[in-house]
C-alpha atoms as a PDB file:
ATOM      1  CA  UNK A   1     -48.780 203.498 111.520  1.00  0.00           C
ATOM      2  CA  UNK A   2     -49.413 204.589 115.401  1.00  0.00           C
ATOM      3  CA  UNK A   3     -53.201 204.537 116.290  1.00  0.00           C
ATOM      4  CA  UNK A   4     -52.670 207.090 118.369  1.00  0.00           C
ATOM      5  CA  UNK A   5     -50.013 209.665 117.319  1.00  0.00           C
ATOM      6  CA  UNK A   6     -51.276 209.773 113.859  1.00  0.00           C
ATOM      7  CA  UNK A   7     -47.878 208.747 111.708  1.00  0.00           C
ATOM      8  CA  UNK A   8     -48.474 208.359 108.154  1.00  0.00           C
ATOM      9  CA  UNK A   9     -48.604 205.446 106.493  1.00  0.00           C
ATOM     10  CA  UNK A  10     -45.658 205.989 103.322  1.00  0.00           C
ATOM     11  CA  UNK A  11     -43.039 203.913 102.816  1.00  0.00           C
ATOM     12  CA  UNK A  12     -39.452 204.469 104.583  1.00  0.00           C
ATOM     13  CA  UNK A  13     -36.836 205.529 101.995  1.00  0.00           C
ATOM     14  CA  UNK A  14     -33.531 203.931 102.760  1.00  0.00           C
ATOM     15  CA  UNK A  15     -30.257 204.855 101.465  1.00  0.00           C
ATOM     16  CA  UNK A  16     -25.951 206.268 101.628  1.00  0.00           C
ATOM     17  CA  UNK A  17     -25.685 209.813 102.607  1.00  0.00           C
ATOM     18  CA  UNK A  18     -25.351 211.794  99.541  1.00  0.00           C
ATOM     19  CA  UNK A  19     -27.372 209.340  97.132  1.00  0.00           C
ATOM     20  CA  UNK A  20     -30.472 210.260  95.256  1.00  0.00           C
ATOM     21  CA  UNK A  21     -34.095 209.256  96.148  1.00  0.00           C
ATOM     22  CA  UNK A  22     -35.023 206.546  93.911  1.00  0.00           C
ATOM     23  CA  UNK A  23     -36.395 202.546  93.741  1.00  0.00           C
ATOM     24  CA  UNK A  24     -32.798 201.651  93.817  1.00  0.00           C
ATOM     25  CA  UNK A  25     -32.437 202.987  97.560  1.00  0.00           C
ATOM     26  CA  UNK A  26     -36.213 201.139  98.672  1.00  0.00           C
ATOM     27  CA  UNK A  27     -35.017 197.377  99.216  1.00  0.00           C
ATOM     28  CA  UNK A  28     -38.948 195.143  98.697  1.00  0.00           C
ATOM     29  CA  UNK A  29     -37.731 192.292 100.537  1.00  0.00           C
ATOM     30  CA  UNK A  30     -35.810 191.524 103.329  1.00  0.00           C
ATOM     31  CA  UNK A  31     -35.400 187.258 104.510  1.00  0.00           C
ATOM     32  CA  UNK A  32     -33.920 187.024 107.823  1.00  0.00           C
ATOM     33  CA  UNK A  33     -32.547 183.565 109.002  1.00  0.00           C
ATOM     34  CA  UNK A  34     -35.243 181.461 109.656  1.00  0.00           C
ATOM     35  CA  UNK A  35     -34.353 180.528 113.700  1.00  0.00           C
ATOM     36  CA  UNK A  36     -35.459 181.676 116.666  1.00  0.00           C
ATOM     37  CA  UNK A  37     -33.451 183.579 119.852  1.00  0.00           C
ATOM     38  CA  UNK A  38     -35.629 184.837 122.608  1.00  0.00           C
ATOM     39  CA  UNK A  39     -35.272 188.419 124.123  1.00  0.00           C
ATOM     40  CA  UNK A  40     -32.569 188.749 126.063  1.00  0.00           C
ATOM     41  CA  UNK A  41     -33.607 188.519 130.099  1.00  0.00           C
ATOM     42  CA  UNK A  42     -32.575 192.204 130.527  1.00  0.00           C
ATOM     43  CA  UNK A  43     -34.852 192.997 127.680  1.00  0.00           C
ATOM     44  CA  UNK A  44     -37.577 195.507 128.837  1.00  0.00           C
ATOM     45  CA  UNK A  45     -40.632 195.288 126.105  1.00  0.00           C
ATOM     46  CA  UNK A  46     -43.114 197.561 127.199  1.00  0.00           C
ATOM     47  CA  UNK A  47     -46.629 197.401 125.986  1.00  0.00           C
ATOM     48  CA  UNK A  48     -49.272 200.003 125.151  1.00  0.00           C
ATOM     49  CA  UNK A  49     -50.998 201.466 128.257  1.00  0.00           C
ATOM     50  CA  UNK A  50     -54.702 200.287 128.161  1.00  0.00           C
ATOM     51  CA  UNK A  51     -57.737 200.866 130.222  1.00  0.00           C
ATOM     52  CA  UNK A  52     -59.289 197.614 129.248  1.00  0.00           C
ATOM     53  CA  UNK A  53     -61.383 197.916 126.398  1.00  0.00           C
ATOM     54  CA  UNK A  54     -60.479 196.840 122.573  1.00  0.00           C
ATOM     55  CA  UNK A  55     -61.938 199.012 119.874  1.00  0.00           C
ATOM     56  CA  UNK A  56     -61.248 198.954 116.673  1.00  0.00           C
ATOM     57  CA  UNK A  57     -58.196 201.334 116.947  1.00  0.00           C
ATOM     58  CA  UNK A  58     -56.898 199.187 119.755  1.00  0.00           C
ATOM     59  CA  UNK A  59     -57.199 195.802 117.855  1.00  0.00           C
ATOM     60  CA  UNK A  60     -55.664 197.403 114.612  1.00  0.00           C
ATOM     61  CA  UNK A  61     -52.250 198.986 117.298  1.00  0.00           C
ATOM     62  CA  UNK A  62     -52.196 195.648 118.884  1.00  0.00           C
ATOM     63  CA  UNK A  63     -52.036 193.743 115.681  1.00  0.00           C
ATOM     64  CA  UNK A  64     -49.214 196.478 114.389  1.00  0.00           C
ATOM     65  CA  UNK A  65     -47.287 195.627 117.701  1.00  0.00           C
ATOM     66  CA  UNK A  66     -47.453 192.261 117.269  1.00  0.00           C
ATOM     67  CA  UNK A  67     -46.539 192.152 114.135  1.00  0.00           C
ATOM     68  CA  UNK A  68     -43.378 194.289 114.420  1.00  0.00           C
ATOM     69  CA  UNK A  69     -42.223 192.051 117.468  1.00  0.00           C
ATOM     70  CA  UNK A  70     -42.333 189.041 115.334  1.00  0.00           C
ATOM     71  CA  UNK A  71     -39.827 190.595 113.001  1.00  0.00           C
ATOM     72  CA  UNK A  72     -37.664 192.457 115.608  1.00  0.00           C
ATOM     73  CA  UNK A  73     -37.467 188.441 117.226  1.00  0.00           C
ATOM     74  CA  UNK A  74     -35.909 187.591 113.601  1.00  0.00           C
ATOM     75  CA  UNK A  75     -33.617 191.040 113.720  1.00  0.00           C
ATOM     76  CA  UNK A  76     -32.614 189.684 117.359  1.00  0.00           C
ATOM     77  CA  UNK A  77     -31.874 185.835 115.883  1.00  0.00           C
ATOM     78  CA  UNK A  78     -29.807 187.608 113.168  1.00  0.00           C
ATOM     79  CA  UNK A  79     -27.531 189.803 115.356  1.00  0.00           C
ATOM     80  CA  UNK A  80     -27.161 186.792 118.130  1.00  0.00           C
ATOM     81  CA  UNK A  81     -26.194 184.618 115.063  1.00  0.00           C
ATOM     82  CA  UNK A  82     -23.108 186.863 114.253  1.00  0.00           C
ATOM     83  CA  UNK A  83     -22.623 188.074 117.385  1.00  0.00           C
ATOM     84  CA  UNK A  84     -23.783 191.840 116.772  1.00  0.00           C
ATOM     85  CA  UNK A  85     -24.078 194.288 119.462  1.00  0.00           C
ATOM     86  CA  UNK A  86     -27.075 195.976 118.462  1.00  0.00           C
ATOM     87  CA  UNK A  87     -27.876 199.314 120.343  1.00  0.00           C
ATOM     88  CA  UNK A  88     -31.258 201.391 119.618  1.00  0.00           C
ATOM     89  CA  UNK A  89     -30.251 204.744 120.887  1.00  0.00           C
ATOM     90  CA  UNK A  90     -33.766 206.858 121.592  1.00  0.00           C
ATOM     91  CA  UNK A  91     -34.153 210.522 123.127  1.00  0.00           C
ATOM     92  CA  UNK A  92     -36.085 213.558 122.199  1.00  0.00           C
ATOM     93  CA  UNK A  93     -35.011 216.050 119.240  1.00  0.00           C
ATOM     94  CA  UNK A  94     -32.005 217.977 120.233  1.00  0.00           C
ATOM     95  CA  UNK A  95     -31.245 215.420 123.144  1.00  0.00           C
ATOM     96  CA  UNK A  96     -27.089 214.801 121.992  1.00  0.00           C
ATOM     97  CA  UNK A  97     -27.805 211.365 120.371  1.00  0.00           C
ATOM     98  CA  UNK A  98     -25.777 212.280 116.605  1.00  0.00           C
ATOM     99  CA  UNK A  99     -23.079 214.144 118.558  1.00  0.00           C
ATOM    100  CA  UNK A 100     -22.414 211.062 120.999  1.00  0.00           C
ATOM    101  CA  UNK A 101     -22.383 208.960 117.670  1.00  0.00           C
ATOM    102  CA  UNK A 102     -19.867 211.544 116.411  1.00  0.00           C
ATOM    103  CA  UNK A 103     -17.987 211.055 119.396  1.00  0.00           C
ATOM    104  CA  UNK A 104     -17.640 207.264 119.648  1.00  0.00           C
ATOM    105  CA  UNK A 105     -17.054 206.347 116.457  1.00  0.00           C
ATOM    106  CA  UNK A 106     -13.575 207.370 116.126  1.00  0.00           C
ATOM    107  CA  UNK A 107     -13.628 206.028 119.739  1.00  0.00           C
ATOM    108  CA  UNK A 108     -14.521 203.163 118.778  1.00  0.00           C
ATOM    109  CA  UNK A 109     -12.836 202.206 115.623  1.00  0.00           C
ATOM    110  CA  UNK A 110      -9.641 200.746 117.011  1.00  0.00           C
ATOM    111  CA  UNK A 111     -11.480 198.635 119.128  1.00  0.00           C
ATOM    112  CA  UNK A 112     -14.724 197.184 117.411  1.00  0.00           C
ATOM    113  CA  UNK A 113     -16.363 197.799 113.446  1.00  0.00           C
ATOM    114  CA  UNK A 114     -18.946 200.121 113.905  1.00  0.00           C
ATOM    115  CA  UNK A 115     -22.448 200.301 111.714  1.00  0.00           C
ATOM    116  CA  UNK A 116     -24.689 203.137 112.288  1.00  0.00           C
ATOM    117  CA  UNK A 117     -28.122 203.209 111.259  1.00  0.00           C
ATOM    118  CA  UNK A 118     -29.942 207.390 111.019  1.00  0.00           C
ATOM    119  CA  UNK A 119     -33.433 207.582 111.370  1.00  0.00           C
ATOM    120  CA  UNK A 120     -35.429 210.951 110.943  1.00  0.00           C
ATOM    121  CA  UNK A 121     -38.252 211.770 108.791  1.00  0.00           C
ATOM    122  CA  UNK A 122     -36.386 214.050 106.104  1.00  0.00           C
ATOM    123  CA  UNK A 123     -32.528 214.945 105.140  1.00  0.00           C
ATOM    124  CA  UNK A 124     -29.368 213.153 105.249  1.00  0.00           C
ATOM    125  CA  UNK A 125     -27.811 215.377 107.536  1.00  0.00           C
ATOM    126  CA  UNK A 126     -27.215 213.060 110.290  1.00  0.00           C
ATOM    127  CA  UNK A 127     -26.180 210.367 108.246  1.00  0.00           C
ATOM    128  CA  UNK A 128     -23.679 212.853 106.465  1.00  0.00           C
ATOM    129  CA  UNK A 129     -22.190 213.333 109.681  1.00  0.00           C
ATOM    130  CA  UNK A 130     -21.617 209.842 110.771  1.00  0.00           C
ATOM    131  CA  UNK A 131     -20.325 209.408 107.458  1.00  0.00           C
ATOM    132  CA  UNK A 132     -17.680 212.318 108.027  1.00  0.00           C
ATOM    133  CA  UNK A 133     -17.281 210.486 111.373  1.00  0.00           C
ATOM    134  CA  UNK A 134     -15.630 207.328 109.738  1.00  0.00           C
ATOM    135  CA  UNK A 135     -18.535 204.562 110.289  1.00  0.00           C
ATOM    136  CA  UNK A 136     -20.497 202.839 107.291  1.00  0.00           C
ATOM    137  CA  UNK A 137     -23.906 204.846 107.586  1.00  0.00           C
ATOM    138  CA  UNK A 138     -27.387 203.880 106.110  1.00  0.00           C
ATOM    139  CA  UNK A 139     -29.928 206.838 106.220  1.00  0.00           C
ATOM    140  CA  UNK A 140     -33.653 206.024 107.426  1.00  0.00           C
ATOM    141  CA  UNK A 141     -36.229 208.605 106.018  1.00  0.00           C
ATOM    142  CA  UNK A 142     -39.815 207.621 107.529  1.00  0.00           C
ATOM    143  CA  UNK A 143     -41.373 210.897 106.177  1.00  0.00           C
ATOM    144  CA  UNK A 144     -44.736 211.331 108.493  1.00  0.00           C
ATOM    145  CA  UNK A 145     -43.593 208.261 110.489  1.00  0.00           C
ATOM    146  CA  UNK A 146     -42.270 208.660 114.320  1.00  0.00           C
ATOM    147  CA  UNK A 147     -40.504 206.426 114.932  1.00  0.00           C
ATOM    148  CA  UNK A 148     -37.906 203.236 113.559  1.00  0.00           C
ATOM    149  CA  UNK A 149     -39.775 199.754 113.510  1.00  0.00           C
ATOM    150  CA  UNK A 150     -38.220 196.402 112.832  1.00  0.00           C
ATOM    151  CA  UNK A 151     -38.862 196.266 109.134  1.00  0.00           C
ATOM    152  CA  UNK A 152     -37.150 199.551 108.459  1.00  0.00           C
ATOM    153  CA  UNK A 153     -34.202 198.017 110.611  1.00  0.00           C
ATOM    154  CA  UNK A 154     -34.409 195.078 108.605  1.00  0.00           C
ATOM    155  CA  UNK A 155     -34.285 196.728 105.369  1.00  0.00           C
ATOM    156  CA  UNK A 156     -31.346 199.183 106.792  1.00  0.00           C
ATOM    157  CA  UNK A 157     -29.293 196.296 107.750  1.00  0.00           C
ATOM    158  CA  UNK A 158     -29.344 194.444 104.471  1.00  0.00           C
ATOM    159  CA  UNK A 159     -27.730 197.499 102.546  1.00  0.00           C
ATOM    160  CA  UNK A 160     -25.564 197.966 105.175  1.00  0.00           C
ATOM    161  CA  UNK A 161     -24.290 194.474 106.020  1.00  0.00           C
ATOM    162  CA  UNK A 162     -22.284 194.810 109.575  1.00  0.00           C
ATOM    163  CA  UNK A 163     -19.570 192.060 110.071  1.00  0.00           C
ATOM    164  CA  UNK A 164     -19.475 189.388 112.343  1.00  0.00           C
ATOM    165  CA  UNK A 165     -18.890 190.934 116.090  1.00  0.00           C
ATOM    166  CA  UNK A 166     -19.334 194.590 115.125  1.00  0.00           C
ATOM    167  CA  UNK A 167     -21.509 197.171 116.995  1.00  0.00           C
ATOM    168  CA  UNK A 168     -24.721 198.504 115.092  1.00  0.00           C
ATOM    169  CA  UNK A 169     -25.686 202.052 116.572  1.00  0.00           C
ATOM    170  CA  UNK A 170     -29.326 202.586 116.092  1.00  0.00           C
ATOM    171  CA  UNK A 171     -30.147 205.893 115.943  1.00  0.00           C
ATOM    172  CA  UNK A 172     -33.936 206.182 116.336  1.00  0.00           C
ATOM    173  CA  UNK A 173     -36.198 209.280 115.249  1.00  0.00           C
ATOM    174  CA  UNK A 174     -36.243 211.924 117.925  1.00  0.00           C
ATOM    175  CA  UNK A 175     -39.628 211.514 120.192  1.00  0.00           C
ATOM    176  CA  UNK A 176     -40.035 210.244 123.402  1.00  0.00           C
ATOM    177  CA  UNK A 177     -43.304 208.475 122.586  1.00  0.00           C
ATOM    178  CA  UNK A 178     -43.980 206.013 120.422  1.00  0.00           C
ATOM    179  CA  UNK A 179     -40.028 204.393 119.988  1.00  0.00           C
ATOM    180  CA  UNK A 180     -40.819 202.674 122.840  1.00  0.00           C
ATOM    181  CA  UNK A 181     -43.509 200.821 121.907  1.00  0.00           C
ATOM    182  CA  UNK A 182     -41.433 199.572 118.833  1.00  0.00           C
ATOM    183  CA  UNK A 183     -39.148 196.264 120.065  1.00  0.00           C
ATOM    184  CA  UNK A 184     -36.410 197.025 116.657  1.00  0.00           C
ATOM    185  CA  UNK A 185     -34.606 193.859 118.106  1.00  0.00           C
ATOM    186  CA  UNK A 186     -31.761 195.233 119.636  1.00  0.00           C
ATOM    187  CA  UNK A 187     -29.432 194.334 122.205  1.00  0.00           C
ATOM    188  CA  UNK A 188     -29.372 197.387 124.184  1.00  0.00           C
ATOM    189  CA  UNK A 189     -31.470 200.124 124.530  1.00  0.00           C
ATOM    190  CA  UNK A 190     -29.934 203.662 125.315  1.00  0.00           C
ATOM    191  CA  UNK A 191     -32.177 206.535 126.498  1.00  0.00           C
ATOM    192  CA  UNK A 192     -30.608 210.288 125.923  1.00  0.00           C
ATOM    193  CA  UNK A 193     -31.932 212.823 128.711  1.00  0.00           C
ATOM    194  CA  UNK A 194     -30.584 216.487 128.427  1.00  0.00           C
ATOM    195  CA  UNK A 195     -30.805 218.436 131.377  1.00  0.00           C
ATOM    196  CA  UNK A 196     -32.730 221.444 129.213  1.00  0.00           C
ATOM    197  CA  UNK A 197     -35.098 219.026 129.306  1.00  0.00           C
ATOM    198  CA  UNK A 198     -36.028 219.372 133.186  1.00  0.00           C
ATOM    199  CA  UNK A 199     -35.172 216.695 135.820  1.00  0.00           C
ATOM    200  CA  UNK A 200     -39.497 215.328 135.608  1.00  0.00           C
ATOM    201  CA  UNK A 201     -38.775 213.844 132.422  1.00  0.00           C
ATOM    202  CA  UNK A 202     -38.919 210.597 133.508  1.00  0.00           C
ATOM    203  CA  UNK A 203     -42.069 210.996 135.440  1.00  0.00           C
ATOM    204  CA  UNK A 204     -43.798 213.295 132.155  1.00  0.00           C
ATOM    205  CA  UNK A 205     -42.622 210.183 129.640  1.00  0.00           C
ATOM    206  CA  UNK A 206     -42.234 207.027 131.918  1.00  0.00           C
ATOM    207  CA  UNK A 207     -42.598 204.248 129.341  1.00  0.00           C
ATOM    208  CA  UNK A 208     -39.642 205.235 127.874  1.00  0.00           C
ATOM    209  CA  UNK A 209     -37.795 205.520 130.504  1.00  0.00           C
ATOM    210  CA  UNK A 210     -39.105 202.420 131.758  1.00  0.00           C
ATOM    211  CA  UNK A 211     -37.896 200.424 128.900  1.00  0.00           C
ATOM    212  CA  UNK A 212     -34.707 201.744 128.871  1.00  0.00           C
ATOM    213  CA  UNK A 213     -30.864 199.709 129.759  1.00  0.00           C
ATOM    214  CA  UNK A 214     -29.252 202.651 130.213  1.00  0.00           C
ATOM    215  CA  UNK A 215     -30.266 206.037 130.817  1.00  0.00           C
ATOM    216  CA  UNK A 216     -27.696 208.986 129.447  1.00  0.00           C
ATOM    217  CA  UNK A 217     -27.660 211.803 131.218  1.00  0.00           C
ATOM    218  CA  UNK A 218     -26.348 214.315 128.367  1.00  0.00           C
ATOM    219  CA  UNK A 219     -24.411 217.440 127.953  1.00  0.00           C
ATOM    220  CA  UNK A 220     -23.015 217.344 131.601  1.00  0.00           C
ATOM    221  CA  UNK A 221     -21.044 220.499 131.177  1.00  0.00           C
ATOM    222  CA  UNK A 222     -24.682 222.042 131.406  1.00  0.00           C
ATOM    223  CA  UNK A 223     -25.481 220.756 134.594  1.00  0.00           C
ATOM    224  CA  UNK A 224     -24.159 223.231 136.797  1.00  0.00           C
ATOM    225  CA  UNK A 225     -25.266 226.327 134.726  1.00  0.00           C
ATOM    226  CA  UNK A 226     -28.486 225.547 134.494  1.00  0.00           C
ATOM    227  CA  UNK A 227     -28.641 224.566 138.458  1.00  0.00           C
ATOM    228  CA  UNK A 228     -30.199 220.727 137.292  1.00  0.00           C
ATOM    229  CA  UNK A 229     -31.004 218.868 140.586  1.00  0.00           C
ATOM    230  CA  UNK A 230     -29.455 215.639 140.376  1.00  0.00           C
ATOM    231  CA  UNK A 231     -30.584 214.208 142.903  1.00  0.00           C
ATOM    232  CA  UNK A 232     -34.486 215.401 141.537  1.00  0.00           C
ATOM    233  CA  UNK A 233     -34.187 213.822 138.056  1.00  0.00           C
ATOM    234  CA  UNK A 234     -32.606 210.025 139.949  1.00  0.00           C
ATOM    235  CA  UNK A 235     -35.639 210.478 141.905  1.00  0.00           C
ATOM    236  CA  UNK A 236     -37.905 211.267 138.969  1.00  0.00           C
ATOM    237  CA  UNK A 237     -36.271 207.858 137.622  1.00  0.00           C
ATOM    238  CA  UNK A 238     -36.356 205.696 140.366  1.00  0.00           C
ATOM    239  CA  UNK A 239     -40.333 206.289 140.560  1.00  0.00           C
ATOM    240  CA  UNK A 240     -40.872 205.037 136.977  1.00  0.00           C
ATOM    241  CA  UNK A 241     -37.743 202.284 136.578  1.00  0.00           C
ATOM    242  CA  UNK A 242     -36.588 201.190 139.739  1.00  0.00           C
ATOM    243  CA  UNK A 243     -33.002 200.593 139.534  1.00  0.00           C
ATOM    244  CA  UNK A 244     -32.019 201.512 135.922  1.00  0.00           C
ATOM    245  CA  UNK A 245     -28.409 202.749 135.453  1.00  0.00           C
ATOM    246  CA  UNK A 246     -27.606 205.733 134.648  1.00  0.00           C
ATOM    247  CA  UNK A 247     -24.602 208.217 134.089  1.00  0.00           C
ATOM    248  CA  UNK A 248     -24.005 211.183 133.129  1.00  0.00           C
ATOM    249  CA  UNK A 249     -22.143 211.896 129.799  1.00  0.00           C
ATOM    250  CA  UNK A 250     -20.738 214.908 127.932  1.00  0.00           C
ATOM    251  CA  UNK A 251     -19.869 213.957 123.869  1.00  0.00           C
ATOM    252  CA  UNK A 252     -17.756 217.348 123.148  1.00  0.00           C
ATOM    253  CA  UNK A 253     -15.014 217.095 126.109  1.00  0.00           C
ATOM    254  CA  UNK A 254     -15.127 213.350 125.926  1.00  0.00           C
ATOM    255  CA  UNK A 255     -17.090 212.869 129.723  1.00  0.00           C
ATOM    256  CA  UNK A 256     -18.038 209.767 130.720  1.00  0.00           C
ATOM    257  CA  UNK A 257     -17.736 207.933 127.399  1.00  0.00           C
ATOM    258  CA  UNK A 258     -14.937 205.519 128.619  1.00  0.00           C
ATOM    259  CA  UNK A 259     -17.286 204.601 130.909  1.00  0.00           C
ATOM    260  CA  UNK A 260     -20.281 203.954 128.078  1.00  0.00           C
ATOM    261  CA  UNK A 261     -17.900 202.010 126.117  1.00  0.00           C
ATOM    262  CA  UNK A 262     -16.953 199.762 129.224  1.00  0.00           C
ATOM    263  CA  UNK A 263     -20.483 199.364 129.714  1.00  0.00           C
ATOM    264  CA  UNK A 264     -21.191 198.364 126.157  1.00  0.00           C
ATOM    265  CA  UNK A 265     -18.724 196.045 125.903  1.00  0.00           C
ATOM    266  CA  UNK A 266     -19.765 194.162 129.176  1.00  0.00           C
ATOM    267  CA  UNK A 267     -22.854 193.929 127.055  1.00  0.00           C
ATOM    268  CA  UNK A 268     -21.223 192.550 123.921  1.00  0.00           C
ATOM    269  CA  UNK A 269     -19.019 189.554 126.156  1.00  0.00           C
ATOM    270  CA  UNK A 270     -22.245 188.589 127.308  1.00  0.00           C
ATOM    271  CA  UNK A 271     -24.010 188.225 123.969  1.00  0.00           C
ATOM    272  CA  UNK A 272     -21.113 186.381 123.090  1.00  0.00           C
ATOM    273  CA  UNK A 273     -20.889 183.948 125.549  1.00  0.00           C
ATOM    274  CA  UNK A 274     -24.780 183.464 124.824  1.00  0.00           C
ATOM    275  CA  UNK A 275     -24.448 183.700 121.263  1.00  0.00           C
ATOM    276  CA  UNK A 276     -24.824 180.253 118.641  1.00  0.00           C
ATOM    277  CA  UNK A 277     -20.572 178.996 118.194  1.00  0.00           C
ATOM    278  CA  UNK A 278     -21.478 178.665 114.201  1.00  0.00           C
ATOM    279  CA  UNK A 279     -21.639 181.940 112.554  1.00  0.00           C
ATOM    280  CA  UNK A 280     -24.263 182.411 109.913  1.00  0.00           C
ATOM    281  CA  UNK A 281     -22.339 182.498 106.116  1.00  0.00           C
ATOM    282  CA  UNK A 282     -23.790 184.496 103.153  1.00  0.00           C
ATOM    283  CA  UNK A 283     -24.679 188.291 102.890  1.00  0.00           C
ATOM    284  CA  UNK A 284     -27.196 190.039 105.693  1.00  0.00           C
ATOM    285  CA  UNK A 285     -30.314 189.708 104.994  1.00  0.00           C
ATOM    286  CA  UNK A 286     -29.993 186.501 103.175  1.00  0.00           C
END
């Protein structure tokens, strides 16, 4: 629950594209290997703005924050222990983040195992897509929720059980709000801008922004037609995360992806070289 944005309290239902709602797709428990790997130093967490006091609703968000981080630190030992590349991918609804998943994966596939995790409230469509895509897909429902936290990641990632060295893709619920608050333990954290958006973005959403590794300019072929201001929107950025990298990417035509992927996997040598030499045996979420 979010004290402020008013996000129901249900349980997430988690299951394959295409299967029925039951108690078979809700997984009750979810043990994580019981060590300890600290964030990562590029690791931005950002915390809840606050003008001081601590009311009630304050106490009860800061308890829910800390809460989640303790289990996103677990999600974060578990991928460093088998060398995961774990990448939360967060932008608004309609921001490109399914078709760049669509787009990679068969990228991807020759190079790296990919697992993708889907996150909206309702439907399987995206999920169905990534499925048609050729990765291993787990669908997130959160219902009223709006956003992923670290136990639904958790849960997703024990059906799904990525291999040693693959590349999870996180698809989080489209909202520009309250994902960042919500530390899923990942390894990278991807923000999707489109430029129907407007180039003030970052400056109208900054924590975000701020907490992003990347920042995706999407849907580049878009750019000119709609007369975006480059150099207005790197501005807008600048202001609110000084010196985050960004690039602009298009998923149909292919743009700037090579570039992603080389990015990525600059990311994934250094988890590697970081990463415990002993791989953890035994199924996820064991």
């Amino acid at each position: 629950m979010c004290g402020h944005c008013g996000c129901g309290e249900g349980e997430a239902v988690i299951r394959r594209p295409g299967a029925g709602v039951g108690e078979e797709d809700r997984p009750s428990h979810h043990p994580h290997p019981h060590h300890h790997h600290p964030h990562p130093p590029e690791h931005r967490h950002v915390a809840n703005a606050s003008d001081g006091t601590s009311g009630p609703e304050e106490r009860l968000e800061a308890r829910i924050l800390a809460e989640n981080d303790r289990l996103a630190a677990r999600n974060r030992a578990f991928f460093a222990g088998r060398e995961i590349l774990a990448v939360n991918l967060l932008g608004g609804p309609g921001a490109g983040k399914t078709t760049l998943l669509e787009a990679l994966v068969p990228r991807l596939g020759p190079r790296v195992p990919v697992f993708v995790v889907e996150g909206d409230q309702a439907t399987d469509r995206d999920g169905a897509r990534i499925r048609a895509a050729g990765a291993p897909v787990v669908q997130v429902n959160t219902g009223t929720g709006c956003h992923l936290d670290a136990a639904m990641v958790a849960r997703a990632v024990a059906e799904l059980a990525p291999t040693a060295g693959s590349w999870l893709m996180i698809e989080n619920v489209g909202n520009l709000v309250c994902p960042a608050l919500f530390d899923l333990g990942e390894s990278v954290r991807l923000v999707l801008a489109s430029p129907t958006e407007g180039e003030d973005k970052p400056l109208k959403y900054p924590h975000i922004f701020r907490s992003a590794d990347l920042v995706l300019l999407a849907k580049a072929d878009l750019l000119g037609p709609l007369g975006f201001d480059r150099d207005a929107f790197a501005a807008a950025l600048d202001a609110v995360a000084p010196g985050c990298p960004w690039m602009e990417i298009c998923a149909p035509d292919g743009t700037g992806l090579e570039g992603l992927i080389g990015w990525l996997e600059e990311r994934h040598r250094r988890i590697r070289a970081r990463a415990p030499r002993v791989l953890l045996d035994g199924e996820v979420g064991r």
